[in-house]
PDB file of N, CA and C in Angstrom:
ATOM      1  N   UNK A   1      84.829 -34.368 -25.896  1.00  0.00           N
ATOM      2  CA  UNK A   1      85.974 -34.277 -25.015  1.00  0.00           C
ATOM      3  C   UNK A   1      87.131 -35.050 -25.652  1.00  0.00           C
ATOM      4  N   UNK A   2      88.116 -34.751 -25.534  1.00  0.00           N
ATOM      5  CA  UNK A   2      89.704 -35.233 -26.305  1.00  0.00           C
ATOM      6  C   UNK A   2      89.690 -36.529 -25.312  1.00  0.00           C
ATOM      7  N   UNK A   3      90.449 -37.148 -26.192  1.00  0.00           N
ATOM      8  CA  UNK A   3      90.832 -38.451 -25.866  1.00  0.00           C
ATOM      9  C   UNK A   3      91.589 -38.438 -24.520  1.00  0.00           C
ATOM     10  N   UNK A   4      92.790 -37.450 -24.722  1.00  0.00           N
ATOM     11  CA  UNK A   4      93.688 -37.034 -23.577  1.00  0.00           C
ATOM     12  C   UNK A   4      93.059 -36.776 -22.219  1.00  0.00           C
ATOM     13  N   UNK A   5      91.751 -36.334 -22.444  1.00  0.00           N
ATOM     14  CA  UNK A   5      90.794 -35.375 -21.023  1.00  0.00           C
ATOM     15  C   UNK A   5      89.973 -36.498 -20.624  1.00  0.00           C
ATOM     16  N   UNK A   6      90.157 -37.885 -21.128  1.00  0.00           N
ATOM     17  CA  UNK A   6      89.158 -38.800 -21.193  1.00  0.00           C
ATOM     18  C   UNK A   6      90.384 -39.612 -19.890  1.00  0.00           C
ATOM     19  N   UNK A   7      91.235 -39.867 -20.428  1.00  0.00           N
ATOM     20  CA  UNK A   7      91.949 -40.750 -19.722  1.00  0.00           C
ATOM     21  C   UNK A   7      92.291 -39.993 -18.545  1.00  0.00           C
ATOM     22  N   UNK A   8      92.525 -38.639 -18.328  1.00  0.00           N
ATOM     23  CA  UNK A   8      93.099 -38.012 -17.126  1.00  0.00           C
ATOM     24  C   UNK A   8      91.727 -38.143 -16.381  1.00  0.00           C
ATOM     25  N   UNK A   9      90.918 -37.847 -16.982  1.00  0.00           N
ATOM     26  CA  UNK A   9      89.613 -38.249 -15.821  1.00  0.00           C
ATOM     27  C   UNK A   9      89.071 -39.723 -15.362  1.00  0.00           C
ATOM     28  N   UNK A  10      89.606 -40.363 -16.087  1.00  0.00           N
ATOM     29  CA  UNK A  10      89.756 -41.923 -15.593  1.00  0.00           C
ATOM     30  C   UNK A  10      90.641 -41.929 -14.505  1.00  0.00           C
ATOM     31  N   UNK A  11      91.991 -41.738 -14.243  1.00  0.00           N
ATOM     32  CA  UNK A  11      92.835 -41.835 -13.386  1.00  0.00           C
ATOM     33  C   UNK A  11      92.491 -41.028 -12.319  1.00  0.00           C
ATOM     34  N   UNK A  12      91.854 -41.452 -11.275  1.00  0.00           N
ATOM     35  CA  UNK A  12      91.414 -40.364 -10.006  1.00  0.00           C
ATOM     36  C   UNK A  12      92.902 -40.569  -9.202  1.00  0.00           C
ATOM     37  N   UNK A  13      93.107 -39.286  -9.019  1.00  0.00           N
ATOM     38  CA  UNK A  13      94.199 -39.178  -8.180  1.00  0.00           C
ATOM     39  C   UNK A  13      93.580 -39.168  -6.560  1.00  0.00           C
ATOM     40  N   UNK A  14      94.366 -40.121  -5.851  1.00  0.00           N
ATOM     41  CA  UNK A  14      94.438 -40.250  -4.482  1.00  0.00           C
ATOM     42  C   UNK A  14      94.274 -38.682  -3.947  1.00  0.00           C
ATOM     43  N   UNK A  15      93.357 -38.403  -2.701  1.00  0.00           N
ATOM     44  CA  UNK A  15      92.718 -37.294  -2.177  1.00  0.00           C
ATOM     45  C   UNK A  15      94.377 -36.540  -1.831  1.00  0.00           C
ATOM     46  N   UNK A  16      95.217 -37.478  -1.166  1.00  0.00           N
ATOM     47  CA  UNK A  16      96.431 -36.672  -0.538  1.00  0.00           C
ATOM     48  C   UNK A  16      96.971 -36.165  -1.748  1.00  0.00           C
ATOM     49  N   UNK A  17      97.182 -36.639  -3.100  1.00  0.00           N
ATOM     50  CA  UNK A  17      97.842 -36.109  -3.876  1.00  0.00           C
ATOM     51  C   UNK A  17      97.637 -35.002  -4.644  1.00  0.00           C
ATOM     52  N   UNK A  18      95.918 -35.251  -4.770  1.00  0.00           N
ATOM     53  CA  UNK A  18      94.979 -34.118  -5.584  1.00  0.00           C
ATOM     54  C   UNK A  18      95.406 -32.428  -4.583  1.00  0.00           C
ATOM     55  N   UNK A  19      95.253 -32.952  -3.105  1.00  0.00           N
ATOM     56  CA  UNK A  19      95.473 -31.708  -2.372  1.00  0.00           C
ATOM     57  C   UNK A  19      96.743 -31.273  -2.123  1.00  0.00           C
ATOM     58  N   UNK A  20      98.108 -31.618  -2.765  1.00  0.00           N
ATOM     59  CA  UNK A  20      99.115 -30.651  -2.981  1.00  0.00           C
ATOM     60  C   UNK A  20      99.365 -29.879  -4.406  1.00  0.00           C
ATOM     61  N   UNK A  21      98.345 -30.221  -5.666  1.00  0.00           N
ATOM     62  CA  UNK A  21      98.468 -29.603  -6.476  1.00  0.00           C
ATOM     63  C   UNK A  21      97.806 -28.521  -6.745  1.00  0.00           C
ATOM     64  N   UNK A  22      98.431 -27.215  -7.504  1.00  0.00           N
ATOM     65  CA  UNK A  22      97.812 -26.081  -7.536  1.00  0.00           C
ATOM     66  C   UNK A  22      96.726 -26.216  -8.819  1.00  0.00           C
ATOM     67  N   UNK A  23      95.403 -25.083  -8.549  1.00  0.00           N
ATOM     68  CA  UNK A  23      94.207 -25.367  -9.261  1.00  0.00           C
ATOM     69  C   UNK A  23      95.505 -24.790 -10.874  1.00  0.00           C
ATOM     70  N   UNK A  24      94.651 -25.822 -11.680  1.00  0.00           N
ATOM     71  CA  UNK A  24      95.257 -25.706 -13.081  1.00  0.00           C
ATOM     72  C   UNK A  24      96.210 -27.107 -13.663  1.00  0.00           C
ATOM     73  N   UNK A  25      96.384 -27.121 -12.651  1.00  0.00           N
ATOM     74  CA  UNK A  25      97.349 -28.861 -12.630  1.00  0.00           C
ATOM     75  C   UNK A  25      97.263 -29.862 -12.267  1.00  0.00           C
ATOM     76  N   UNK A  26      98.209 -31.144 -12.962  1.00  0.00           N
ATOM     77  CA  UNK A  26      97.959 -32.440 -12.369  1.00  0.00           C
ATOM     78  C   UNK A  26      99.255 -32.843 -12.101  1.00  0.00           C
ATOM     79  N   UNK A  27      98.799 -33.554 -11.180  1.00  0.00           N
ATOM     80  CA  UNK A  27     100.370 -34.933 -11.113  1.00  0.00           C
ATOM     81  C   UNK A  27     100.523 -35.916 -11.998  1.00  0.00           C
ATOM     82  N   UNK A  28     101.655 -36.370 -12.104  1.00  0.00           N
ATOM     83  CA  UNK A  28     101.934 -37.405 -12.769  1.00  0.00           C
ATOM     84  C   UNK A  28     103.108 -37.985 -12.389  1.00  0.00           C
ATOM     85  N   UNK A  29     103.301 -39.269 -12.655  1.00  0.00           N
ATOM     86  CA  UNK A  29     104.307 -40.257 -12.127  1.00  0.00           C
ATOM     87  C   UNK A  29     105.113 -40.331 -13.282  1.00  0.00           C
ATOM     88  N   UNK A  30     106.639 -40.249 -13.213  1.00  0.00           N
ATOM     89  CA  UNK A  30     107.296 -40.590 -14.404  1.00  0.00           C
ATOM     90  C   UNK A  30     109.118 -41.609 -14.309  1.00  0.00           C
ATOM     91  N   UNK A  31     108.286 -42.463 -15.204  1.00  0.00           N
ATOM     92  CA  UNK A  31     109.838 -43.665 -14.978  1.00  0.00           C
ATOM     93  C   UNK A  31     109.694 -44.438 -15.184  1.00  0.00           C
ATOM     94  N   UNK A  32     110.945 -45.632 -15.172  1.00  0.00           N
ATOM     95  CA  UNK A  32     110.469 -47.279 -15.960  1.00  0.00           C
ATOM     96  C   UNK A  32     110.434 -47.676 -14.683  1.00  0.00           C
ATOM     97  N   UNK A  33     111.458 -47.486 -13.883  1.00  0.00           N
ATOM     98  CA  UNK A  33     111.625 -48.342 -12.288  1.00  0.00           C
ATOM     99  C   UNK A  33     111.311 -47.572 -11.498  1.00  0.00           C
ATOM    100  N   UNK A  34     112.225 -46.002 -11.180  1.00  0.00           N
ATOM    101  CA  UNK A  34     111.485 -45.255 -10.497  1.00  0.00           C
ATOM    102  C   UNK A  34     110.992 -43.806 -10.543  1.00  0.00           C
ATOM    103  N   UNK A  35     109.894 -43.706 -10.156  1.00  0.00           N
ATOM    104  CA  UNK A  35     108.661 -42.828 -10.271  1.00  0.00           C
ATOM    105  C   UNK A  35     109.140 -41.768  -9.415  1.00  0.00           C
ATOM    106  N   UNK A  36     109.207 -40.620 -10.357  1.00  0.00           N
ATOM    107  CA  UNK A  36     109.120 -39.101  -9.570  1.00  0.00           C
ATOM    108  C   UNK A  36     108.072 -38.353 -10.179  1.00  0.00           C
ATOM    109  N   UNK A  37     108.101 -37.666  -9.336  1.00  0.00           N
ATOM    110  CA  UNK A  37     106.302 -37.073  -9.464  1.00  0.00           C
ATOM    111  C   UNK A  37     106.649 -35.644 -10.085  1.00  0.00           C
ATOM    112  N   UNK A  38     105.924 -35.224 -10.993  1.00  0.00           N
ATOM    113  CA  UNK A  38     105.614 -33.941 -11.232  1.00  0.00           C
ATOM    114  C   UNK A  38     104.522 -33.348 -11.997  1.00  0.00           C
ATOM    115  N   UNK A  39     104.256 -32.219 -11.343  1.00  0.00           N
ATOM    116  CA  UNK A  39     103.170 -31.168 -11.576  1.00  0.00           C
ATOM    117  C   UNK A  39     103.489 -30.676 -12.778  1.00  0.00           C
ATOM    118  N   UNK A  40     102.019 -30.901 -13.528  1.00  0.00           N
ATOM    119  CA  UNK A  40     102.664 -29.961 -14.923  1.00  0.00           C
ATOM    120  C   UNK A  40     100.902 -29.259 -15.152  1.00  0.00           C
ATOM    121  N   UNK A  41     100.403 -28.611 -16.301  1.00  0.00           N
ATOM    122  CA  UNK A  41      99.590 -27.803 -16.358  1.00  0.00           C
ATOM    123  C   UNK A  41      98.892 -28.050 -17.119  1.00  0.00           C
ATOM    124  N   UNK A  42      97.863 -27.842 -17.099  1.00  0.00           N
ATOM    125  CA  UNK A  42      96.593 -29.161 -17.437  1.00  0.00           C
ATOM    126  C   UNK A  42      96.768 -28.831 -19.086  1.00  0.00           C
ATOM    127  N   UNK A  43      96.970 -27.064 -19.796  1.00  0.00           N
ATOM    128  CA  UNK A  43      97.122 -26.799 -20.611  1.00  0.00           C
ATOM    129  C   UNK A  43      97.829 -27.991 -21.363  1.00  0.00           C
ATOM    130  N   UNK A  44      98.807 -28.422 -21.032  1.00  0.00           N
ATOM    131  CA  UNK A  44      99.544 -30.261 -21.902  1.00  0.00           C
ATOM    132  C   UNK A  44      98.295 -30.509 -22.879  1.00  0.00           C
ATOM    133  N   UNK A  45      97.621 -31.062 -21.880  1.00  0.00           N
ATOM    134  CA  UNK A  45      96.567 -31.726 -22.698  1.00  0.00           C
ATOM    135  C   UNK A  45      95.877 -31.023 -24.114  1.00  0.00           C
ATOM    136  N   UNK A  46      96.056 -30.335 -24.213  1.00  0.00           N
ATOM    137  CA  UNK A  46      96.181 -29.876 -25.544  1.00  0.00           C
ATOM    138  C   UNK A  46      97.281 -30.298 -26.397  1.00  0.00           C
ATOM    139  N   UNK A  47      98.481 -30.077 -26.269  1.00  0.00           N
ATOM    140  CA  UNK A  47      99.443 -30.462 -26.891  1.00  0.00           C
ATOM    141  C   UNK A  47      99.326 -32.410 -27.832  1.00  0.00           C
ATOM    142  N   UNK A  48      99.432 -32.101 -28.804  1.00  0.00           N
ATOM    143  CA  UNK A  48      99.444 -33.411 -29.366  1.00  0.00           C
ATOM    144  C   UNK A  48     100.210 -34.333 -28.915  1.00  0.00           C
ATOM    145  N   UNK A  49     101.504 -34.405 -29.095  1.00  0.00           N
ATOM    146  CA  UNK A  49     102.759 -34.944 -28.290  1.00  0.00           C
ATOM    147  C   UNK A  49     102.498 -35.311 -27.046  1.00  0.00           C
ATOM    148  N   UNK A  50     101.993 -34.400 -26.463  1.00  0.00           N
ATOM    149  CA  UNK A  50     101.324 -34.832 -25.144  1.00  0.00           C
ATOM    150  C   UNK A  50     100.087 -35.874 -24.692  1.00  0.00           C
ATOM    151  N   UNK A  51      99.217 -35.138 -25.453  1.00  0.00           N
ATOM    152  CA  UNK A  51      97.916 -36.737 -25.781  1.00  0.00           C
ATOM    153  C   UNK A  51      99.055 -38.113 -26.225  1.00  0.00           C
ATOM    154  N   UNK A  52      99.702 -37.921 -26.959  1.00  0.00           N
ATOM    155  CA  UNK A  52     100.022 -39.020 -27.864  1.00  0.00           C
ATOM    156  C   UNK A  52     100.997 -40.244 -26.523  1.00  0.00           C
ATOM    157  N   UNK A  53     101.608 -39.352 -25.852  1.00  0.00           N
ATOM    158  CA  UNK A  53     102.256 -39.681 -23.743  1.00  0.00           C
ATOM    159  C   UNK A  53     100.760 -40.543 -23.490  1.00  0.00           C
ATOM    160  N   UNK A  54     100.339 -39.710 -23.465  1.00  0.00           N
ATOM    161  CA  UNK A  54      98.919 -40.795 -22.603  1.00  0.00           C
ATOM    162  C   UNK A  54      98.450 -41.541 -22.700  1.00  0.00           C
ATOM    163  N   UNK A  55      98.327 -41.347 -24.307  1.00  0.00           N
ATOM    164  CA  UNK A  55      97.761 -43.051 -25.058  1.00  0.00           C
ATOM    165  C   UNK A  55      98.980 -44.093 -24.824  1.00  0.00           C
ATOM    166  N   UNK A  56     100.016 -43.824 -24.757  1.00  0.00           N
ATOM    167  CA  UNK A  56     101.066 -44.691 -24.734  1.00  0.00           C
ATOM    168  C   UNK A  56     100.776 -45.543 -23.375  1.00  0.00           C
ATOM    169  N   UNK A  57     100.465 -44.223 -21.925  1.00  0.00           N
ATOM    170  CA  UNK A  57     100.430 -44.685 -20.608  1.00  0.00           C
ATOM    171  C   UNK A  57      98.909 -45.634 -20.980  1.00  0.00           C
ATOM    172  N   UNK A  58      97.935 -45.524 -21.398  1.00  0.00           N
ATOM    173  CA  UNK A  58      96.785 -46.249 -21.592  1.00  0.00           C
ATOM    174  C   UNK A  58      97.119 -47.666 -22.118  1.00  0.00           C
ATOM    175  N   UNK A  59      97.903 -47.622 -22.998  1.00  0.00           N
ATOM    176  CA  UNK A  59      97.658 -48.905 -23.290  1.00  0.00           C
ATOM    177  C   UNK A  59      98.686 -49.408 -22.258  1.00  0.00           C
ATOM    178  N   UNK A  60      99.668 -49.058 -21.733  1.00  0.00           N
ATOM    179  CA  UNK A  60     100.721 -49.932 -20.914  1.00  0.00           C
ATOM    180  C   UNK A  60     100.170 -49.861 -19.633  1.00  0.00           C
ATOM    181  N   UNK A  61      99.471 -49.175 -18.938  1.00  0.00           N
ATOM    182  CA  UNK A  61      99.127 -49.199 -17.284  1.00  0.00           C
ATOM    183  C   UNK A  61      96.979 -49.190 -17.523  1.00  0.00           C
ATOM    184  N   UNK A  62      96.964 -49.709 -18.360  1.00  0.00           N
ATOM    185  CA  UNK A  62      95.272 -48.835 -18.731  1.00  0.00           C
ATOM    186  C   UNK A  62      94.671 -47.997 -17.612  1.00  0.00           C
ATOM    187  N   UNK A  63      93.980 -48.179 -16.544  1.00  0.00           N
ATOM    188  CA  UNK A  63      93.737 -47.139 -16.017  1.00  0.00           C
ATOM    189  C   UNK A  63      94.245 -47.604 -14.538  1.00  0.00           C
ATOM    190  N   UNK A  64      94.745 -48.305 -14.247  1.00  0.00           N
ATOM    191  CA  UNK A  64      95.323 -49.070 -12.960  1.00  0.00           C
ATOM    192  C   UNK A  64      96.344 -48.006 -12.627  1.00  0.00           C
ATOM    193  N   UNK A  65      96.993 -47.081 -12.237  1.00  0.00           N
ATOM    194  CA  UNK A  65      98.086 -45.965 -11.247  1.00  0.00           C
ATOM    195  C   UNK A  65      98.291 -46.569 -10.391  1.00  0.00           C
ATOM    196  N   UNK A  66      99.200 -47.759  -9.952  1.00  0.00           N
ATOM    197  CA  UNK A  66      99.755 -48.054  -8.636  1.00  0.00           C
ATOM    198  C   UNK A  66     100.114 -46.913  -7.646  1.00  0.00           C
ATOM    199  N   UNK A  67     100.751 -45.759  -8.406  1.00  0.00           N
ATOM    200  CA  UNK A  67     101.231 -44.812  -7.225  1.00  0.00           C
ATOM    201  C   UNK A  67      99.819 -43.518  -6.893  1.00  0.00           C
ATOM    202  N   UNK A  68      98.675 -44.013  -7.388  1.00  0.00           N
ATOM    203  CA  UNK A  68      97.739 -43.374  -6.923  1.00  0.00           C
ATOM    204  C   UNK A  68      97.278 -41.853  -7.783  1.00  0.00           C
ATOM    205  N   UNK A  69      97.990 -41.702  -9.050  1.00  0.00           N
ATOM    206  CA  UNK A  69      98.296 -41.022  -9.461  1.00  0.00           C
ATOM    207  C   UNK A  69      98.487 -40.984 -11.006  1.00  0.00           C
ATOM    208  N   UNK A  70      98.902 -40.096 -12.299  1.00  0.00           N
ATOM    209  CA  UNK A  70      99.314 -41.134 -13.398  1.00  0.00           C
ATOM    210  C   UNK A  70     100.323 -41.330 -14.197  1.00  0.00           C
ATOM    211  N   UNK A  71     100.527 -42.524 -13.966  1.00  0.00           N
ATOM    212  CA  UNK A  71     101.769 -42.812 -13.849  1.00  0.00           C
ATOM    213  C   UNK A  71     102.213 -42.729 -15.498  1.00  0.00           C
ATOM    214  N   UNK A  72     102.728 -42.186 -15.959  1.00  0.00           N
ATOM    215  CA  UNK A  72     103.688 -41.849 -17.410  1.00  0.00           C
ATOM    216  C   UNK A  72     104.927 -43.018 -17.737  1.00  0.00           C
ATOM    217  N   UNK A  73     104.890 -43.638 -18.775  1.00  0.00           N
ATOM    218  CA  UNK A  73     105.825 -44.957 -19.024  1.00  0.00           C
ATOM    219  C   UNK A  73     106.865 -44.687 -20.097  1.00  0.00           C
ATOM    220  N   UNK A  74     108.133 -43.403 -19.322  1.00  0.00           N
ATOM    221  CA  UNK A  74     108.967 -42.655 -20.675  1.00  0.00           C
ATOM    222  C   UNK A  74     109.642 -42.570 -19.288  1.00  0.00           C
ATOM    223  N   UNK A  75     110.765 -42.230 -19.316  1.00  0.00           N
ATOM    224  CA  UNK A  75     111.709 -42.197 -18.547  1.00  0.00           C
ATOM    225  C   UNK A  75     111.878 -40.644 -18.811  1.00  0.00           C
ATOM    226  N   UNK A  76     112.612 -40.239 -17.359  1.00  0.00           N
ATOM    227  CA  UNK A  76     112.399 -39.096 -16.769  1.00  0.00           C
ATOM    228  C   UNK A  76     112.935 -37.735 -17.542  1.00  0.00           C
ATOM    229  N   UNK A  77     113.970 -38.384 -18.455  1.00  0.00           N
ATOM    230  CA  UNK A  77     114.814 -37.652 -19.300  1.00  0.00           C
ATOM    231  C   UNK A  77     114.380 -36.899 -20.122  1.00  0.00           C
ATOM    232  N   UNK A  78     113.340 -38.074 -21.010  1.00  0.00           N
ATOM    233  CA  UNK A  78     112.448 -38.107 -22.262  1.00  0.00           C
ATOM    234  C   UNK A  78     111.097 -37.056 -21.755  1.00  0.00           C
ATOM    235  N   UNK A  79     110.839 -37.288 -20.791  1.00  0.00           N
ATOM    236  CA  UNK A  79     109.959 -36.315 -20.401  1.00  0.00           C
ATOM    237  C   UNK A  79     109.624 -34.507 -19.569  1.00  0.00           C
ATOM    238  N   UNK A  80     111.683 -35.117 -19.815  1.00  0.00           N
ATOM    239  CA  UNK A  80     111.724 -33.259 -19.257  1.00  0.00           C
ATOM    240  C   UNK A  80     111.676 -32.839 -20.561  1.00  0.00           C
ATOM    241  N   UNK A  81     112.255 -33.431 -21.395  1.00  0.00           N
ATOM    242  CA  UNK A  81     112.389 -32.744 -22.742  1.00  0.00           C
ATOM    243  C   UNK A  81     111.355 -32.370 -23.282  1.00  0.00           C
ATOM    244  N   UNK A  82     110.071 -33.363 -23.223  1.00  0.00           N
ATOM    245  CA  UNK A  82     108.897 -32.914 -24.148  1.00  0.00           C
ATOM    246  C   UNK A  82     108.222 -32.172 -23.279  1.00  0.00           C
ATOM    247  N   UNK A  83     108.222 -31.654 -21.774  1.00  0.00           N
ATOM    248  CA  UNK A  83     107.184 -30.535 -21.999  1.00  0.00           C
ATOM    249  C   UNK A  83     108.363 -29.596 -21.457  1.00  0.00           C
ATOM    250  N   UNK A  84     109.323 -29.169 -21.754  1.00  0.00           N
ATOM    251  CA  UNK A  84     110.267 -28.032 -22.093  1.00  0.00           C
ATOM    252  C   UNK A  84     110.172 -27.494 -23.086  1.00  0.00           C
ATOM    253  N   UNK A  85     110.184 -28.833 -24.477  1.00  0.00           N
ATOM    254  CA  UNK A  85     109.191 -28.092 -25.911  1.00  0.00           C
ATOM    255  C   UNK A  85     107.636 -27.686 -25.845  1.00  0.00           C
ATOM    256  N   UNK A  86     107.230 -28.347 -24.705  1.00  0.00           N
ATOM    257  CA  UNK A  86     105.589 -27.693 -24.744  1.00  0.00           C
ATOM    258  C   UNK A  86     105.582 -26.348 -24.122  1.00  0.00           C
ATOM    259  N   UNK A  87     106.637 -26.192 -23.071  1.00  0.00           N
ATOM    260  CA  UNK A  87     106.620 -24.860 -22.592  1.00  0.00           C
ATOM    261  C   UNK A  87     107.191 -23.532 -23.572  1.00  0.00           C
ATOM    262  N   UNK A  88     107.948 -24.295 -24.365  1.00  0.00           N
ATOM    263  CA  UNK A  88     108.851 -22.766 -25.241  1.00  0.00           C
ATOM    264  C   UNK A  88     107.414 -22.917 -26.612  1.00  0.00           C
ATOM    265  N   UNK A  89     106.533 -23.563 -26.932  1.00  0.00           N
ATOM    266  CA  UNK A  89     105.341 -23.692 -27.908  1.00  0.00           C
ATOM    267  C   UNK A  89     104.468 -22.531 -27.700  1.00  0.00           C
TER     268      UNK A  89
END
């Protein structure tokens, strides 16, 4: 199992949160101060760039998600951008 599929299954998402996402996807928290949430498609986790997001969130939050959820440590900007390139890939 990828490193990436290792850590998303570490982070159990809170029951309320797991049950607004559609089958195929996860949540994630993204921001330095504040956290907006978005659904993206589990497919990411393939993406290198994308693993490489997670290890970043691992070592800075290790598996602790205050917002119940996982929380991503790139600001919101930085992270529309990289899976806008994962989506046109």
């Amino acid at each position: 199992m990828s490193h990436a599929k290792q850590i998303l299954q570490r982070s159990l998402f809170a029951s309320t949160t797991a049950a607004n996402v559609p089958k195929g996807h996860f949540a994630v928290y993204v921001g330095l101060s504040q956290k907006k949430r978005f659904v993206v498609p589990l497919s990411y986790l393939n993406h290198p760039s994308f693993q490489d997001l997670l290890s970043q969130t691992e070592e800075e939050f290790g598996f602790v998600h205050p917002m119940g959820g996982l929380t991503v440590p790139c600001n919101e900007d930085d992270f529309i951008n990289l899976t806008c390139h994962l989506n046109s890939s």
